[in-house]
C-alpha atoms as a PDB file:
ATOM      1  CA  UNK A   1       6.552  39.232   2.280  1.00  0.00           C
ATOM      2  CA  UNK A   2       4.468  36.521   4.437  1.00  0.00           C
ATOM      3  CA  UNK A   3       3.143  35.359   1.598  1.00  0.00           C
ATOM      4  CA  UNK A   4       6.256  33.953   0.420  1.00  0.00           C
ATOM      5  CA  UNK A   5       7.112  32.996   3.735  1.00  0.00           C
ATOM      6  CA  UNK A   6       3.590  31.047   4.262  1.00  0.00           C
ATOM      7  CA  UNK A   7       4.044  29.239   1.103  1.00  0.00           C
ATOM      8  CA  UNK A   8       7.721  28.145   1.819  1.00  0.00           C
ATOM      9  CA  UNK A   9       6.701  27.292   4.912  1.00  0.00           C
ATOM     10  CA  UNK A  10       3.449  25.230   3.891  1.00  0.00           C
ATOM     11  CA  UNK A  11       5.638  23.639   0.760  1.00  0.00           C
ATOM     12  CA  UNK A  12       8.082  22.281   3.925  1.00  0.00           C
ATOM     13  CA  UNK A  13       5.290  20.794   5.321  1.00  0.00           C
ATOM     14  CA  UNK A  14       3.455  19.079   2.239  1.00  0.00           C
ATOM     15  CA  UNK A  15       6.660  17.604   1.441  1.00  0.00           C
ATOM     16  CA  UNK A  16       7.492  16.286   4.971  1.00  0.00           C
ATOM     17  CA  UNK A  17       4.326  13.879   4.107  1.00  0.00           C
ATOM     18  CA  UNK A  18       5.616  12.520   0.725  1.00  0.00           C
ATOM     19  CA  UNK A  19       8.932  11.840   2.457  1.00  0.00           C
ATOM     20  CA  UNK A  20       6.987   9.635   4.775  1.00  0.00           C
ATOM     21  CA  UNK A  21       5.969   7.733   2.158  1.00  0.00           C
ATOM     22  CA  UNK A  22       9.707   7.384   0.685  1.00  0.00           C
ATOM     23  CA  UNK A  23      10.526   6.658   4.064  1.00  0.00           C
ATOM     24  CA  UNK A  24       8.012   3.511   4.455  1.00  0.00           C
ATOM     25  CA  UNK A  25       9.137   2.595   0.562  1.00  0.00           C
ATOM     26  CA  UNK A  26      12.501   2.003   1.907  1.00  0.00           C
ATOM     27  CA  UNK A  27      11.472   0.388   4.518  1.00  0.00           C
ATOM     28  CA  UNK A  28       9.654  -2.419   2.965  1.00  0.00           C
ATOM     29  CA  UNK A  29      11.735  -3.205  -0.195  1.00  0.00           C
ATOM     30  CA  UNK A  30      12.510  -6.849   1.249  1.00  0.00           C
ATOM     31  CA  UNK A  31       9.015  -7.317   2.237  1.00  0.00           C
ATOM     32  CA  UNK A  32       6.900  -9.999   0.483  1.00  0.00           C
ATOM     33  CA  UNK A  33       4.365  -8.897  -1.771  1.00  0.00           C
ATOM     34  CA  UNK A  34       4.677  -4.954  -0.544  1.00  0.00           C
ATOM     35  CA  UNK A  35       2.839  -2.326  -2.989  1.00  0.00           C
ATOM     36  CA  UNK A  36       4.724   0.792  -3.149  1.00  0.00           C
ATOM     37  CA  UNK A  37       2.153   4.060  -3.868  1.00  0.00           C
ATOM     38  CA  UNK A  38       1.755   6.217  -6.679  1.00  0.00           C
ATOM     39  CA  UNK A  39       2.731   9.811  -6.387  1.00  0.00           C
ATOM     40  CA  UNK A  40       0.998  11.914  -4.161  1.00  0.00           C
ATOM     41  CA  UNK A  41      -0.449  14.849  -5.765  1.00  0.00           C
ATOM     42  CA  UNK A  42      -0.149  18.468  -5.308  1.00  0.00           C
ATOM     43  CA  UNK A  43      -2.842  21.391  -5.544  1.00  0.00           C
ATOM     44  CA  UNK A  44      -3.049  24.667  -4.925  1.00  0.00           C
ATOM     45  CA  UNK A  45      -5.765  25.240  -1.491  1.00  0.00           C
ATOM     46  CA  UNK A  46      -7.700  28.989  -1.443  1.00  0.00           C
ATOM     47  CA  UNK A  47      -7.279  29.753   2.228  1.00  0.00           C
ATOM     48  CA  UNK A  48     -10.390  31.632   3.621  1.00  0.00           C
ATOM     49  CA  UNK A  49     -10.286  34.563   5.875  1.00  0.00           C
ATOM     50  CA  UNK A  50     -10.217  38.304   6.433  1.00  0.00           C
ATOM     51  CA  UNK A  51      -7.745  39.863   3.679  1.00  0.00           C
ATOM     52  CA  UNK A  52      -7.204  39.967   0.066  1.00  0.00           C
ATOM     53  CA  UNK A  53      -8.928  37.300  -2.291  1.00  0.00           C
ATOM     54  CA  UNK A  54      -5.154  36.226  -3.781  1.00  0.00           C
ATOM     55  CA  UNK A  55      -4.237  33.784  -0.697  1.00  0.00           C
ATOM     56  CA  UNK A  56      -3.612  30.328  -1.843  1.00  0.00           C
ATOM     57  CA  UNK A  57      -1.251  27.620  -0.398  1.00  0.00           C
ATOM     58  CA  UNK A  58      -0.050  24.893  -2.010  1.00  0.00           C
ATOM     59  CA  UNK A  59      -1.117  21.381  -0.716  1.00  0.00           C
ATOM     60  CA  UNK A  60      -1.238  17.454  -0.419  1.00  0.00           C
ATOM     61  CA  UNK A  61      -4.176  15.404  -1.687  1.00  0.00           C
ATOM     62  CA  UNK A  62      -3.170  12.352  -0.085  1.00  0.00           C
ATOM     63  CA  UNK A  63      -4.600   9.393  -2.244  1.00  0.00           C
ATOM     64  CA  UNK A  64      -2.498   6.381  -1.375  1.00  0.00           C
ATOM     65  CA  UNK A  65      -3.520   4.693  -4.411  1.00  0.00           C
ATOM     66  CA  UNK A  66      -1.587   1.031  -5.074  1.00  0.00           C
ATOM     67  CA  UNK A  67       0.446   0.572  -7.918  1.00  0.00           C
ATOM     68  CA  UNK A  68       0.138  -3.041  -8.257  1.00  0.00           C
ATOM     69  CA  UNK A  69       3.255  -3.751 -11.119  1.00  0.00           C
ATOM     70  CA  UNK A  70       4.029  -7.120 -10.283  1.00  0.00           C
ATOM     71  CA  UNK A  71       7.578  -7.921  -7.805  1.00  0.00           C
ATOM     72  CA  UNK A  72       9.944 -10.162  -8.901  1.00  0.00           C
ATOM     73  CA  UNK A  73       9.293 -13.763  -8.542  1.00  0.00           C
ATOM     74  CA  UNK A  74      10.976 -16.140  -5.840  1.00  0.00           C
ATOM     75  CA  UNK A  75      10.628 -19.780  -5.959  1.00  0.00           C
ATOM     76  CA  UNK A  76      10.269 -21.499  -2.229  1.00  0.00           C
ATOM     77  CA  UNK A  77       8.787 -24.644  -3.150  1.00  0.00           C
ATOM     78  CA  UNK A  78       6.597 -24.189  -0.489  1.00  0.00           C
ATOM     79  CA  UNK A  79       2.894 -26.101  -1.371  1.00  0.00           C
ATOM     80  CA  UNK A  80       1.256 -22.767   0.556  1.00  0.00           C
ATOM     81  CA  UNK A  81       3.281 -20.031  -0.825  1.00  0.00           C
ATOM     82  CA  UNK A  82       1.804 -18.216  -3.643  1.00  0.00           C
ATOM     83  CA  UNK A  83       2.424 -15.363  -6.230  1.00  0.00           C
ATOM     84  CA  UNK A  84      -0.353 -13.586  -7.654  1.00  0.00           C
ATOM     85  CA  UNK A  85      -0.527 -13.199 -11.416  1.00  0.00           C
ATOM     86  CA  UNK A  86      -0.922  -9.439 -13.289  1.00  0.00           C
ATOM     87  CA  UNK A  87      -3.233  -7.417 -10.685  1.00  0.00           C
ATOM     88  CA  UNK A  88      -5.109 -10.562  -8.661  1.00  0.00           C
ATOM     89  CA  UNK A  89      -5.174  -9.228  -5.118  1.00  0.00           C
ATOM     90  CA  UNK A  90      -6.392 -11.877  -2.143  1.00  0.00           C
ATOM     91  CA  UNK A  91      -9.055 -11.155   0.219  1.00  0.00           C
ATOM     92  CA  UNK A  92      -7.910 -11.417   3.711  1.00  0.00           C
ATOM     93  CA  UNK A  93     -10.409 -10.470   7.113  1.00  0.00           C
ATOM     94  CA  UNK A  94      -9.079  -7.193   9.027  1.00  0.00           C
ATOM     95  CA  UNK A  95      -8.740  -6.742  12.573  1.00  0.00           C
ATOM     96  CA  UNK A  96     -11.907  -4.596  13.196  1.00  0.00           C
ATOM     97  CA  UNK A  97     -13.522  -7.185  10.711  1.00  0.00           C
ATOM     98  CA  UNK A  98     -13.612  -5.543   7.181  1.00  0.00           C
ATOM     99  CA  UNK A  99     -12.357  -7.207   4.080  1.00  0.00           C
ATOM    100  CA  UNK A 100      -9.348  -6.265   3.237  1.00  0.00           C
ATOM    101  CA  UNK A 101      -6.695  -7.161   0.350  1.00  0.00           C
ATOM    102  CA  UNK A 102      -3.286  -7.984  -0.089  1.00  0.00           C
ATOM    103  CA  UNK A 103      -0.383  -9.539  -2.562  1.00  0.00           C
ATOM    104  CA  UNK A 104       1.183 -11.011   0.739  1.00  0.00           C
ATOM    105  CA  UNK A 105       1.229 -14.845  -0.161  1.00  0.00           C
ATOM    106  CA  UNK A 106       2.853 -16.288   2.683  1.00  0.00           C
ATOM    107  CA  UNK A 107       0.217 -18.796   3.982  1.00  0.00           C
ATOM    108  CA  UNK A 108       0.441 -21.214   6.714  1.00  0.00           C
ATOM    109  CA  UNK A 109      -2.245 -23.228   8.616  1.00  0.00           C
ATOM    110  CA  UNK A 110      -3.109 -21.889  12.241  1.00  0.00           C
ATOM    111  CA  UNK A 111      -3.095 -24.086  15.224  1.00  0.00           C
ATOM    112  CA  UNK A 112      -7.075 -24.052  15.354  1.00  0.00           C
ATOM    113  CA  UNK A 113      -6.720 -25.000  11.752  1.00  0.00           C
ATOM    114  CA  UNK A 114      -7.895 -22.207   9.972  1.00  0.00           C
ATOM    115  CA  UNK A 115      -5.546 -20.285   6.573  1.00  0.00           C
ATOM    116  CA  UNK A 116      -3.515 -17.217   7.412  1.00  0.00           C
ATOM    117  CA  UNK A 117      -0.833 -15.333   6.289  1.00  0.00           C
ATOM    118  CA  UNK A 118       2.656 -14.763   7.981  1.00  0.00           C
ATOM    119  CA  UNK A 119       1.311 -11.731   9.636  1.00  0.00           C
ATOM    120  CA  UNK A 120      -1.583 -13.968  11.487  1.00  0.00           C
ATOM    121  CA  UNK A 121      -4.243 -12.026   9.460  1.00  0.00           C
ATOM    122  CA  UNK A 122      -6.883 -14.553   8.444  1.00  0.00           C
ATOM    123  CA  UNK A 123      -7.468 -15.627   4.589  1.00  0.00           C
ATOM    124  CA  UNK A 124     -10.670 -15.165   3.107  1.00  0.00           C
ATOM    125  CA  UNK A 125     -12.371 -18.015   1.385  1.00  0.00           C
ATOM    126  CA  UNK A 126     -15.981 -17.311  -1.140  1.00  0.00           C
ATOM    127  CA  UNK A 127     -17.632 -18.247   2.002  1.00  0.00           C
ATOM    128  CA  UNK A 128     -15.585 -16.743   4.682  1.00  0.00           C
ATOM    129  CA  UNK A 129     -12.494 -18.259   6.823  1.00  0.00           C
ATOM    130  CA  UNK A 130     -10.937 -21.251   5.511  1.00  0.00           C
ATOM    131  CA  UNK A 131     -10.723 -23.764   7.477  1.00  0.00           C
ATOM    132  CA  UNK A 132      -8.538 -27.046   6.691  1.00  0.00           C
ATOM    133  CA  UNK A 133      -8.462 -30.862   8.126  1.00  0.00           C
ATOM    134  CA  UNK A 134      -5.924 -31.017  11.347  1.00  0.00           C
ATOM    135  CA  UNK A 135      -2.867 -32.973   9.869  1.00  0.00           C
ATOM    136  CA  UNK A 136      -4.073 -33.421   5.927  1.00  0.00           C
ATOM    137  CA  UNK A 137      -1.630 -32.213   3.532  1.00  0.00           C
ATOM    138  CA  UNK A 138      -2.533 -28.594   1.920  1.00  0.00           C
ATOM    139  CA  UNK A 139      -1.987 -27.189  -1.606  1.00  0.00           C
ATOM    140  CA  UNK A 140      -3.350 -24.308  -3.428  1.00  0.00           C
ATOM    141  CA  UNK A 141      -4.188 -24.782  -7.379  1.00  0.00           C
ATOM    142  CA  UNK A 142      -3.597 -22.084  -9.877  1.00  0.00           C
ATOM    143  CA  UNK A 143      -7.374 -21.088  -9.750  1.00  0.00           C
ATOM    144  CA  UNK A 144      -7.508 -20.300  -5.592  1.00  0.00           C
ATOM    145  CA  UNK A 145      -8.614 -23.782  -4.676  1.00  0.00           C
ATOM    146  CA  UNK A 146      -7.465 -24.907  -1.695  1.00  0.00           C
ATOM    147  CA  UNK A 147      -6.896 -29.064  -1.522  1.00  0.00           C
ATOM    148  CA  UNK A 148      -6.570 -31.424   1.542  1.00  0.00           C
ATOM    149  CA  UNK A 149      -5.010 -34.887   1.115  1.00  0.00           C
ATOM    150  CA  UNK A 150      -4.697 -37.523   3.980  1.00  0.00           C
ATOM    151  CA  UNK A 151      -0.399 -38.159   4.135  1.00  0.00           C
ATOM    152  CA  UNK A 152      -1.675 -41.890   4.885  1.00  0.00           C
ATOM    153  CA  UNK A 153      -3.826 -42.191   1.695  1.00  0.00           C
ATOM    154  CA  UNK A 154      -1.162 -40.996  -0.989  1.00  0.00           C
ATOM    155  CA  UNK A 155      -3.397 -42.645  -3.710  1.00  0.00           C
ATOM    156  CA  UNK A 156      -6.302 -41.410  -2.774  1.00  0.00           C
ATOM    157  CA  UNK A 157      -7.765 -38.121  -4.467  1.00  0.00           C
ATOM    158  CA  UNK A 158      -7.049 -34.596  -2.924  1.00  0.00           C
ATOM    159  CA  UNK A 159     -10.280 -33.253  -1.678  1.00  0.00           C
ATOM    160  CA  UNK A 160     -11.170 -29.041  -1.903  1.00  0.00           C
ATOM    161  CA  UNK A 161     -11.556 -28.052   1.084  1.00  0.00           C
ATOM    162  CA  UNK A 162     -12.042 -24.096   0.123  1.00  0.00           C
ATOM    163  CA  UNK A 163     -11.441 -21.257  -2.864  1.00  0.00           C
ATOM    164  CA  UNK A 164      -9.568 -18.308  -2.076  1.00  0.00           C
ATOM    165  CA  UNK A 165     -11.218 -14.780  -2.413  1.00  0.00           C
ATOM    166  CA  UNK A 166      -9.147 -13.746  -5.485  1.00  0.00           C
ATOM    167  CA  UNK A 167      -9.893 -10.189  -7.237  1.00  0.00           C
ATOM    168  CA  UNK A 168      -8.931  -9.010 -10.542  1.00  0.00           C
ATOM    169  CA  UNK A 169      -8.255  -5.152  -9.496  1.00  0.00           C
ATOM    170  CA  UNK A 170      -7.521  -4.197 -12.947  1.00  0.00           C
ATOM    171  CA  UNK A 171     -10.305  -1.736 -13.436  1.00  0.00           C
ATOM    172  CA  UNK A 172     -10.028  -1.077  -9.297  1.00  0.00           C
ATOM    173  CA  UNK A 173      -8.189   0.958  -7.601  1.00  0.00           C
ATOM    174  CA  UNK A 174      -7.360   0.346  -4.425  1.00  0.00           C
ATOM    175  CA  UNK A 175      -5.930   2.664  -1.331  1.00  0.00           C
ATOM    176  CA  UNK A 176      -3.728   1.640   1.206  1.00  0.00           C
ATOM    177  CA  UNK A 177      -5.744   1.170   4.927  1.00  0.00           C
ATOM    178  CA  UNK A 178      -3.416   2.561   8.674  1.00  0.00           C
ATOM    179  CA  UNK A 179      -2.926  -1.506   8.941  1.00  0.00           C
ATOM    180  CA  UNK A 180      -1.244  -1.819   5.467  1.00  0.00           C
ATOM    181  CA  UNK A 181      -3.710  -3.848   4.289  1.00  0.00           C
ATOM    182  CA  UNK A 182      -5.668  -2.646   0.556  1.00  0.00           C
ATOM    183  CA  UNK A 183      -9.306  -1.633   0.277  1.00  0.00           C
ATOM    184  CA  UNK A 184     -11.429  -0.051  -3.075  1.00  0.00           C
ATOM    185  CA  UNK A 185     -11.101   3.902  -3.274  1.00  0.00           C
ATOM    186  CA  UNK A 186     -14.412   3.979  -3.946  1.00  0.00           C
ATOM    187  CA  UNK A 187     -17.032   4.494  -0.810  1.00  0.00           C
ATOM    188  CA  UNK A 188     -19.576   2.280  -1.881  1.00  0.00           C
ATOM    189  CA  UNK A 189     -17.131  -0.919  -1.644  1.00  0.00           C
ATOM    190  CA  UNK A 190     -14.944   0.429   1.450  1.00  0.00           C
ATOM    191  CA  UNK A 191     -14.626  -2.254   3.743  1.00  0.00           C
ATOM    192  CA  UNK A 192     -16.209  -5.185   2.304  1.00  0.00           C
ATOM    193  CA  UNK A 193     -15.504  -6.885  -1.592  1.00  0.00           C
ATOM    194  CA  UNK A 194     -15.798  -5.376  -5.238  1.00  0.00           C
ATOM    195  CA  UNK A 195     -16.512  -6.990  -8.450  1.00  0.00           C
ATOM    196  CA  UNK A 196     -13.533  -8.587  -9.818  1.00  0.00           C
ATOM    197  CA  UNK A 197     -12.438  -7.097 -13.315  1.00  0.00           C
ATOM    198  CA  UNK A 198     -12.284  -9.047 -16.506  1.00  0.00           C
ATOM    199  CA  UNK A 199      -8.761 -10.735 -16.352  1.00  0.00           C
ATOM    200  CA  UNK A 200      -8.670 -14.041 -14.762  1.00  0.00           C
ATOM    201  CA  UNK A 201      -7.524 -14.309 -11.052  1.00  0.00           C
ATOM    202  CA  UNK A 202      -4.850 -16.316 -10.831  1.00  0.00           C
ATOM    203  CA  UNK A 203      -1.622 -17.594  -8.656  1.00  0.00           C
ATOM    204  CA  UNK A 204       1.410 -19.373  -8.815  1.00  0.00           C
ATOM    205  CA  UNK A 205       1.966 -22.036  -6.576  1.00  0.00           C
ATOM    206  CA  UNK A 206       5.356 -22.778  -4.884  1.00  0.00           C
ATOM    207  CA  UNK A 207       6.262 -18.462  -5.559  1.00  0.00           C
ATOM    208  CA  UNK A 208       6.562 -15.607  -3.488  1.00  0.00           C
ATOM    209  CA  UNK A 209       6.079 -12.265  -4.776  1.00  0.00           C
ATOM    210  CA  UNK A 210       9.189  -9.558  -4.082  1.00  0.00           C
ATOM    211  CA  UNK A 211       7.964  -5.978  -3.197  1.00  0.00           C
ATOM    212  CA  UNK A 212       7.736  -3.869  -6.749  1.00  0.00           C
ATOM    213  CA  UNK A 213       9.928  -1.106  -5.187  1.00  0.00           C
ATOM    214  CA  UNK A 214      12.662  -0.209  -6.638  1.00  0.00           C
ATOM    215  CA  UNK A 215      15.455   0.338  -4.030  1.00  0.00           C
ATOM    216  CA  UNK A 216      18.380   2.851  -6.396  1.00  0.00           C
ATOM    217  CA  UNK A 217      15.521   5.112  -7.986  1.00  0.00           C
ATOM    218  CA  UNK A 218      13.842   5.605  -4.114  1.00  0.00           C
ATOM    219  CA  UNK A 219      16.929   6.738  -2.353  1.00  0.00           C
ATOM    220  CA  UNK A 220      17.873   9.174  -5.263  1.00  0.00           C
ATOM    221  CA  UNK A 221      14.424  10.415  -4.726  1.00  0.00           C
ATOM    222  CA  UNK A 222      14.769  10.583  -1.242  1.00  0.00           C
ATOM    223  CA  UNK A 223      18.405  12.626  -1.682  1.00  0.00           C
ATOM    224  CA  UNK A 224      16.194  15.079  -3.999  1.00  0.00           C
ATOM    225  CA  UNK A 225      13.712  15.624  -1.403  1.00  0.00           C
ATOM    226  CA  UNK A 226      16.437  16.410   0.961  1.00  0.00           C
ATOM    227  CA  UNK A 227      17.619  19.260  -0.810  1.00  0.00           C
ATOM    228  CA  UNK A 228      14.695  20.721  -1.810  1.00  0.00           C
ATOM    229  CA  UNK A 229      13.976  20.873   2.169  1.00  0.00           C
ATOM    230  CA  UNK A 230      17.235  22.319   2.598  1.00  0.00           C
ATOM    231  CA  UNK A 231      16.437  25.110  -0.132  1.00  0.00           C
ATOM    232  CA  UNK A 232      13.047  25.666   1.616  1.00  0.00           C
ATOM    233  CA  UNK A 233      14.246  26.315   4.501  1.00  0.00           C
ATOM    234  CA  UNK A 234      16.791  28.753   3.321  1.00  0.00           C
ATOM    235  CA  UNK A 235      13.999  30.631   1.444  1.00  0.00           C
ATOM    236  CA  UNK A 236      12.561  30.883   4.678  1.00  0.00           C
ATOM    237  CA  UNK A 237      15.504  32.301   6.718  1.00  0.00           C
ATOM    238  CA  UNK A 238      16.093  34.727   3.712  1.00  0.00           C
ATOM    239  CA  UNK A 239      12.871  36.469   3.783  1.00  0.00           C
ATOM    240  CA  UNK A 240      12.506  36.724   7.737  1.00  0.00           C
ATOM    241  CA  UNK A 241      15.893  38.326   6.440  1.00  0.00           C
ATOM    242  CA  UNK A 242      14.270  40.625   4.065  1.00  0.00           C
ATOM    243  CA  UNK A 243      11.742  41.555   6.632  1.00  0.00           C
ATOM    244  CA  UNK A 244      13.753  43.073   9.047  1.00  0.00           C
ATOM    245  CA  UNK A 245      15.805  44.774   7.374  1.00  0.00           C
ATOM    246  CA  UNK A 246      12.405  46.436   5.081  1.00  0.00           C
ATOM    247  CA  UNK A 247      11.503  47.007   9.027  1.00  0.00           C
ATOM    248  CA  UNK A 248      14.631  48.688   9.859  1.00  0.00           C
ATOM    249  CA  UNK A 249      14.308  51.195   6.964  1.00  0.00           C
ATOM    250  CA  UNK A 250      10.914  52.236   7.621  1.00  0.00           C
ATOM    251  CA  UNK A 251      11.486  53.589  11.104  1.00  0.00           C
ATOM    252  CA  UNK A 252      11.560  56.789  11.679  1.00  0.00           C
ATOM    253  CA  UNK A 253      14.933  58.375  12.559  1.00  0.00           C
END
């Protein structure tokens, strides 16, 4: 009997951790560029221990691995907005320092006139920060280069100024970090930048990218989850049933 209690109980908790990450789905369907998760899988765990060899749980193995389907397209007309193309991810420098990636394409220029996002996170250029002329006009080409024109000199050539750190992740996968932010999966490239697969990295200037979640199908997922938690927790208050009254018929009159 506590085996089926144990595993009702265990299944409550697995799925309290999926729900989380319905929960942040929902959360984040207006957010630009946001990369919902594939599903997390499910395994059955051999828990050690004094008792028979037949005690297994069933269990999470958390891989927050990015499904990178494109968002729906939204023209600002912005000259720093961009939309990445197929699976082009940009490189952008963490908080504690690591490379990260994102699809967030919101950029603006910093006061100390360096490239960042709308979050304040800094954009990373093939050699490092980017850092752009005080008062020159900025615009991003298809390719990741970054151009500075004088507003004075409207004749005069647009000069690159920096290339963005653009990553085909096609033949990647990437894992979502505690700050949001995409890194590889793999250990060896944790943290720092991976070879860029064979499709072309590529944006689209004057385009923001919509988050790839898909608000109808989450919530009915989210309703499904609810009742399976309800039906868990039934099972659960059925067999502490059970038990007692298996108790009550063993004592001895």
């Amino acid at each position: 009997m506590d085996k089926l209690a144990y595993t009702a109980l265990s299944a409550v908790q697995s799925q309290s951790v999926a729900r989380a990450a319905i929960t942040n789905e929902l959360a984040n369907v207006s957010t630009v560029g946001f990369k919902k998760s594939f599903q997390i899988a499910s395994s059955a765990v051999k828990i050690d221990g004094p008792g028979h060899e037949t005690r297994f749980q069933p269990g999470l193995q958390i891989t927050d691995v990015i499904n990178l389907t494109p968002g729906t397209p939204m023209s600002t007309g912005q000259p720093l907005d961009i939309a990445m193309n197929d699976q082009t991810v940009l490189g952008i420098q963490a908080e504690d320092g690591d490379i990260a990636f994102t699809r967030r394409g919101d950029l603006k220029v910093s006061p100390s006139g360096v490239l960042e996002n709308a979050l304040g996170e800094l954009v990373m250029g093939e050699g490092g920060p980017i850092s752009v002329p005080v008062g020159n006009l900025i615009s991003i080409s298809p390719d990741g280069t970054v151009f500075a024109q004088l507003p004075t000199e409207p004749e005069a050539a647009a000069v690159a100024v920096g290339q963005l750190m653009l990553r085909d992740a096609s033949q990647t996968q990437l894992v979502r970090r505690p700050d949001g932010l995409f890194e590889p999966r793999a250990e060896a490239f944790k943290g720092q930048d991976f070879p860029s697969g064979p499709m072309a990295a590529s944006v689209m200037p004057g385009m923001l990218e919509g988050s790839n979640v898909n608000p109808v199908g989450t919530m009915i997922k989210m309703l499904d989850f609810s009742r399976q938690f309800e039906m868990q927790l039934k099972l659960v208050k059925e067999t502490q049933s059970i038990d007692e009254a298996g108790s009550t018929m063993m004592r001895l009159p």
